[in-house]
N, C-alpha and C. Protein backbone atom coordinates (compact mmCIF):
# COMPACT_ATOMS: atom_id res chain seq x y z
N UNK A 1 0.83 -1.21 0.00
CA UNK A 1 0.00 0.00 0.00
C UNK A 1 0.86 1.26 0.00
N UNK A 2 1.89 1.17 0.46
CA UNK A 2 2.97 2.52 0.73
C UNK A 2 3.46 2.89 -0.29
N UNK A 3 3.78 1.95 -1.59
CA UNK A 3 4.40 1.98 -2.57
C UNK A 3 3.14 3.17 -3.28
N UNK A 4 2.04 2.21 -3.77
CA UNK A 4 1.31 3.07 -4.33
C UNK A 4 0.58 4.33 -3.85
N UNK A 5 0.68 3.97 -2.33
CA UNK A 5 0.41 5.93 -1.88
C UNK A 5 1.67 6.86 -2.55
N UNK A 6 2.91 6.47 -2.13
CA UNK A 6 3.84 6.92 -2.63
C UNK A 6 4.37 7.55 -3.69
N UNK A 7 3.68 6.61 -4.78
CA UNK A 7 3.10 6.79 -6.63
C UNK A 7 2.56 7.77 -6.89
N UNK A 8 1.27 7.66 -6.30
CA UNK A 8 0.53 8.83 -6.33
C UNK A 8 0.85 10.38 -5.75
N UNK A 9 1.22 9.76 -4.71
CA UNK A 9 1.50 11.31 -4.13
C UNK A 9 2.76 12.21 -4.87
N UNK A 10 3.49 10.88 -5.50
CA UNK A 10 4.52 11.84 -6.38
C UNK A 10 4.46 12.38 -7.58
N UNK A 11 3.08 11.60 -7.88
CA UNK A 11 2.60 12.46 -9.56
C UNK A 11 1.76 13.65 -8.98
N UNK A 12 1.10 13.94 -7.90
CA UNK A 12 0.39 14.62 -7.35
C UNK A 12 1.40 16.30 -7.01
N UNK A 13 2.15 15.62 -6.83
CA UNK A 13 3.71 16.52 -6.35
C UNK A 13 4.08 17.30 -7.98
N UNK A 14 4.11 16.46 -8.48
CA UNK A 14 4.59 16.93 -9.97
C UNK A 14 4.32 18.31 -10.37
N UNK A 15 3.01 19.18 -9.86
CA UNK A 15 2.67 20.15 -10.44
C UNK A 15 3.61 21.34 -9.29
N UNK A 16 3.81 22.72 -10.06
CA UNK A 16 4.37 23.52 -9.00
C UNK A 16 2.79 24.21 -7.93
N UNK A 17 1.55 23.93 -8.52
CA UNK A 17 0.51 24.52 -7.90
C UNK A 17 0.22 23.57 -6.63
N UNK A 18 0.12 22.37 -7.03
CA UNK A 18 -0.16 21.46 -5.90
C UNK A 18 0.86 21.61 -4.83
N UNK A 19 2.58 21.56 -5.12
CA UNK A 19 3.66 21.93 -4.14
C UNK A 19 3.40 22.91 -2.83
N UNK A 20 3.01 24.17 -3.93
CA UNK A 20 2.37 25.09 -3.38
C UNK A 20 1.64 25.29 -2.51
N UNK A 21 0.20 24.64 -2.62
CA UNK A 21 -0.79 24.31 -1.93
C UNK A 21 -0.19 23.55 -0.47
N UNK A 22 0.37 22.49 -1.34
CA UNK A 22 1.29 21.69 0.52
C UNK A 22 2.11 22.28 0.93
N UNK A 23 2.89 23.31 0.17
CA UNK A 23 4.08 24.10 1.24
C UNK A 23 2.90 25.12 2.54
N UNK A 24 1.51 25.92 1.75
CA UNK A 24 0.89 26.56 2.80
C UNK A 24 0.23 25.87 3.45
N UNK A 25 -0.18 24.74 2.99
CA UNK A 25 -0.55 23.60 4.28
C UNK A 25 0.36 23.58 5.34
N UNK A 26 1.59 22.78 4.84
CA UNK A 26 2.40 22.72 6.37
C UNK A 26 2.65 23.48 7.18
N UNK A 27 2.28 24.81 6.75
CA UNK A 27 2.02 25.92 7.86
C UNK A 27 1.29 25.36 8.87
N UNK A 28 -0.57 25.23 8.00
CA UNK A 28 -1.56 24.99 8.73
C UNK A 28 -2.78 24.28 8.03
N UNK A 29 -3.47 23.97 8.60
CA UNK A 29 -4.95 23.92 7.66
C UNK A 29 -5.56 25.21 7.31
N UNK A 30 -6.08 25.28 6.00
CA UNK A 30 -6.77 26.82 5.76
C UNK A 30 -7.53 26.31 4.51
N UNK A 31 -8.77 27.13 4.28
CA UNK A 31 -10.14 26.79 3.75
C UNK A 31 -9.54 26.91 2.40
N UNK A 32 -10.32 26.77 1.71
CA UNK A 32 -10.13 26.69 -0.23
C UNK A 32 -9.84 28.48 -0.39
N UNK A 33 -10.74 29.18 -0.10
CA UNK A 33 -10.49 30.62 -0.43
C UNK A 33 -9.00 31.38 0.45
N UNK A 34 -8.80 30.67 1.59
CA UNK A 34 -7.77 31.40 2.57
C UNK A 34 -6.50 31.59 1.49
N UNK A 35 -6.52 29.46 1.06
CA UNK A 35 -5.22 29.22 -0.49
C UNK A 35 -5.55 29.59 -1.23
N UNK A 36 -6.53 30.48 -1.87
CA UNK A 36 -6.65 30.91 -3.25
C UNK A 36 -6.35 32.25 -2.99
N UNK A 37 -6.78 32.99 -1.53
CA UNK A 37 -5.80 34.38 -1.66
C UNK A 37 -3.95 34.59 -1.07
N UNK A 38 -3.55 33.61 -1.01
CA UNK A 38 -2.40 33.42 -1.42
C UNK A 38 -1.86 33.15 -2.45
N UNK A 39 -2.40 32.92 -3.43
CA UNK A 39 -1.93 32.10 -4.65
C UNK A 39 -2.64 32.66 -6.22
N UNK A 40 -1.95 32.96 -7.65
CA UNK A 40 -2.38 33.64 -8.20
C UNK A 40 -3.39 32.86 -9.45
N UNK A 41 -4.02 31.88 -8.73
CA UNK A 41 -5.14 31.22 -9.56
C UNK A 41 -6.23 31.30 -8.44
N UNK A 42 -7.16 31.27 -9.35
CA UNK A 42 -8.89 31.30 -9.25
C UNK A 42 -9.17 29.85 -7.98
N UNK A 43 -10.45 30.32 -7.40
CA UNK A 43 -11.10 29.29 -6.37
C UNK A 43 -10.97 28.31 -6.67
N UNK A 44 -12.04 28.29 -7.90
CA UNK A 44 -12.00 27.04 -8.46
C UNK A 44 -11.04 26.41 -8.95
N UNK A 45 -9.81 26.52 -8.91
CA UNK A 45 -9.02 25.75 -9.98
C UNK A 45 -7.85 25.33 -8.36
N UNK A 46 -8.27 26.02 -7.35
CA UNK A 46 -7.82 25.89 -6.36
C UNK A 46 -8.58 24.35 -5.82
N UNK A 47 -9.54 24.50 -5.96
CA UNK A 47 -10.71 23.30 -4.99
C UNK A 47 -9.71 21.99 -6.64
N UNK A 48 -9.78 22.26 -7.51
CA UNK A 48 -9.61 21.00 -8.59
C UNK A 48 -7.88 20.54 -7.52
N UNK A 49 -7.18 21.46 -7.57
CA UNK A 49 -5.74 20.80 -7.59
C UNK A 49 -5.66 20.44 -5.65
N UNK A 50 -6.85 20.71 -5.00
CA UNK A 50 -6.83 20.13 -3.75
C UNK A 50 -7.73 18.63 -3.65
N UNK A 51 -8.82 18.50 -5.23
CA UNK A 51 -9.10 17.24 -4.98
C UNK A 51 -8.28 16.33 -5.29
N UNK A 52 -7.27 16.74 -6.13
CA UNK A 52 -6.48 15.57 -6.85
C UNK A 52 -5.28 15.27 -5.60
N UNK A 53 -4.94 16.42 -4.90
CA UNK A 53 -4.10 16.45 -3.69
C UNK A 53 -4.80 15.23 -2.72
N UNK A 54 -5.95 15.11 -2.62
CA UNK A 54 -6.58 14.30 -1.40
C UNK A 54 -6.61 13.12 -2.01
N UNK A 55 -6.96 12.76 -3.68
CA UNK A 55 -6.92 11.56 -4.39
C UNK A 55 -5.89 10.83 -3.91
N UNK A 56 -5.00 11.89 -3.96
CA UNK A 56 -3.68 10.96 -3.64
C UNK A 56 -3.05 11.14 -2.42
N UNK A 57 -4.17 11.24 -1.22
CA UNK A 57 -4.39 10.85 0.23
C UNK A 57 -2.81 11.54 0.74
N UNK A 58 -2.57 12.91 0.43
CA UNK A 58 -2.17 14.17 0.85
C UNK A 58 -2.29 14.91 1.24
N UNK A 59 -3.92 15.04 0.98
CA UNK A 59 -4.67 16.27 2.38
C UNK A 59 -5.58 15.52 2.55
N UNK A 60 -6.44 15.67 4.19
CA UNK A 60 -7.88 15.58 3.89
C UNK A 60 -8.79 16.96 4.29
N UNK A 61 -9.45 16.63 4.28
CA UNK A 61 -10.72 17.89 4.51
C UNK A 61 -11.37 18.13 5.94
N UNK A 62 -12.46 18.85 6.21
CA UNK A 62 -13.62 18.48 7.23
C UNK A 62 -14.12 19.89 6.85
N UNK A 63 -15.59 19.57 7.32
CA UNK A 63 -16.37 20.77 7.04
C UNK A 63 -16.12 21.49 8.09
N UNK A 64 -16.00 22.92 8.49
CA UNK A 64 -15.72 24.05 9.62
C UNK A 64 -16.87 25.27 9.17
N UNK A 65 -18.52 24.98 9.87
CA UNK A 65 -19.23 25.81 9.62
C UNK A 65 -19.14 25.67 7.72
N UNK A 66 -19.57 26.83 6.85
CA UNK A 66 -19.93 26.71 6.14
C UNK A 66 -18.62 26.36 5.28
N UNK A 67 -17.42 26.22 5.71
CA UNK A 67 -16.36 25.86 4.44
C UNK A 67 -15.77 24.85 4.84
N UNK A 68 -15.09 24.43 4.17
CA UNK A 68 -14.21 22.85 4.06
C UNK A 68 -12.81 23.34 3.73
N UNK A 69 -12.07 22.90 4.96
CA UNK A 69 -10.68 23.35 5.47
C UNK A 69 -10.00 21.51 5.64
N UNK A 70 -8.87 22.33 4.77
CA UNK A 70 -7.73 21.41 4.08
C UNK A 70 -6.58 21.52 5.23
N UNK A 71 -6.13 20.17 5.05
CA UNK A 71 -4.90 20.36 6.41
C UNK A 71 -3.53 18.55 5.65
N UNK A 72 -2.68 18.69 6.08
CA UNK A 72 -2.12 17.43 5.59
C UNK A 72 -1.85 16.36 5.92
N UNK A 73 -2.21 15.26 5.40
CA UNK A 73 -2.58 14.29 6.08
C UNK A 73 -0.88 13.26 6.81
N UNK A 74 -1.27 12.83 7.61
CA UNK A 74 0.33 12.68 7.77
C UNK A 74 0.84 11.18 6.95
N UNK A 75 0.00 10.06 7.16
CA UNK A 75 0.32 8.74 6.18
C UNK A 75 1.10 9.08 4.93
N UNK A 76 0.18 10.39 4.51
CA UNK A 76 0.29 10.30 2.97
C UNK A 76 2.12 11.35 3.05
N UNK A 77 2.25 11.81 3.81
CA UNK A 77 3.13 12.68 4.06
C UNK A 77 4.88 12.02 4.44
N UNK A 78 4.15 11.30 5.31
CA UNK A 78 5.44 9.93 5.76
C UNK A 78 5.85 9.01 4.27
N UNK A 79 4.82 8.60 3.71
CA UNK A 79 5.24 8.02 2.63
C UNK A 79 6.41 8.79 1.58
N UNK A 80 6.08 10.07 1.30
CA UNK A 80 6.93 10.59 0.51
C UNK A 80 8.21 10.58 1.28
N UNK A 81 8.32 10.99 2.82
CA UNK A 81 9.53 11.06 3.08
C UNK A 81 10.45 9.47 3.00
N UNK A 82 9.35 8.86 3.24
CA UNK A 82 9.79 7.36 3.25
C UNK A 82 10.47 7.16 1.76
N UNK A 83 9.81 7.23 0.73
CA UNK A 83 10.40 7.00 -0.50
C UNK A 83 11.94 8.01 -0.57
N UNK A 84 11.84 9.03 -0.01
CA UNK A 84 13.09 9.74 -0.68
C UNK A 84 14.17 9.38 0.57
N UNK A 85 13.58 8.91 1.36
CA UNK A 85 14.58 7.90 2.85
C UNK A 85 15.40 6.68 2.16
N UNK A 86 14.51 6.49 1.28
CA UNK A 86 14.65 5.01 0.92
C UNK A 86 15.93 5.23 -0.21
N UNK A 87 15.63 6.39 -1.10
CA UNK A 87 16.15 6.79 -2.23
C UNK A 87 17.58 6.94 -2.08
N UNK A 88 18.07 7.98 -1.02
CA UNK A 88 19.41 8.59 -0.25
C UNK A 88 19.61 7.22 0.36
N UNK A 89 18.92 6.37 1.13
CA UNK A 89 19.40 5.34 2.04
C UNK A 89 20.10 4.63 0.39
N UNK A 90 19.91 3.67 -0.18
CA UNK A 90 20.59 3.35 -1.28
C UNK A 90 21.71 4.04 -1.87
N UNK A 91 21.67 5.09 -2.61
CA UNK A 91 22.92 6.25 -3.05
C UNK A 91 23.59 6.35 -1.72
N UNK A 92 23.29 6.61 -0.56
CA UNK A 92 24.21 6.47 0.26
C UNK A 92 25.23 5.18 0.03
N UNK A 93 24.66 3.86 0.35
CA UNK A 93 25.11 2.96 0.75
C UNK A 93 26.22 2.74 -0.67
N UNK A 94 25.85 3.10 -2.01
CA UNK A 94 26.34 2.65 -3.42
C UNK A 94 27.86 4.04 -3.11
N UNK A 95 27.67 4.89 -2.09
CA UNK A 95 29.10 5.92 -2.11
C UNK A 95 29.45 5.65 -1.24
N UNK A 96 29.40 5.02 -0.28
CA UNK A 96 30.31 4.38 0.88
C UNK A 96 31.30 3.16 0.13
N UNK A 97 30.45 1.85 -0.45
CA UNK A 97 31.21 1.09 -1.45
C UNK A 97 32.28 1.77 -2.07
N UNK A 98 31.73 2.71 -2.79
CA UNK A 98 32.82 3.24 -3.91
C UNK A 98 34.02 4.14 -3.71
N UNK A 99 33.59 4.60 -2.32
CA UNK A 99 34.73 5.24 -1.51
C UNK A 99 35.16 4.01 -0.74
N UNK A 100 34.98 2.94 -0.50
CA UNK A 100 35.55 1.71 0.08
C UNK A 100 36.21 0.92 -1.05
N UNK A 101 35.58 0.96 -1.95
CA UNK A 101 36.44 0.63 -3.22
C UNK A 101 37.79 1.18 -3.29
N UNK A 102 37.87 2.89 -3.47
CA UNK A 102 38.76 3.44 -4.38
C UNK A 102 40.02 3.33 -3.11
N UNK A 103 39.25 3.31 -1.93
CA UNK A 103 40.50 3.24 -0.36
C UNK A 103 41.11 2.07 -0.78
N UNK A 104 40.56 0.71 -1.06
CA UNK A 104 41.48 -0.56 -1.56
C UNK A 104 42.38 -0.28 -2.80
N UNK A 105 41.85 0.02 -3.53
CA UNK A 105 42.47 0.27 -5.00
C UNK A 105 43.91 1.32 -4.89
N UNK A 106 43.69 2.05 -3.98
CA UNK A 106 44.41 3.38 -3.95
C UNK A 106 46.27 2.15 -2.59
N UNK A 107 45.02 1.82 -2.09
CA UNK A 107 46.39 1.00 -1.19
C UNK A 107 47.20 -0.08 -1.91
N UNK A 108 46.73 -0.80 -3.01
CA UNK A 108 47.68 -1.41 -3.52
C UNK A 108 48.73 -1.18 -3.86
């Protein structure tokens, strides 16, 4: 399941509007209009790139009186760090070798 939250959340990531949207999330939670007057696109196109954000179980919602306030979800949040943990954990391990390599090579 982590893999494909992971998937998603990184095509979800792909856009600089959606980034966006989660960089003023991790501030806080704030309603559809709070992120649309931060940001230089329309309501609506704000509510589209926060459903596709939640598709891919990155934010969720709740109603607060009459608006629906976005906040980030943490599963979906851990996963990305998890994948790019995972990413550096590997390249790490492949430049330790190769600097353990070149230390043998260099002592002969």
């Amino acid at each position: 399941m982590a893999e494909a939250l992971s998937s998603a959340a990184l095509d979800a990531l792909g856009d600089s509007t959606r980034r966006a949207i989660v960089e003023l999330l991790a501030v806080g939670p704030a309603s559809v209009q709070s992120i649309a007057d931060r940001l230089p696109i329309s309501r609506p196109a704000v509510s589209r790139h926060l459903r596709l954000l939640k598709q891919a179980a990155l934010v969720i919602d709740e109603p607060v009186g009459a608006q629906r306030v976005y906040r980030l979800r943490a599963d979906g949040m851990n996963a990305i760090r998890a994948y790019f943990e995972g990413l550096w954990g590997e390249a790490a391990t492949r430049f330790r070798l190769a600097v353990e390599n070149l230390d043998e090579s260099s002592s002969r």
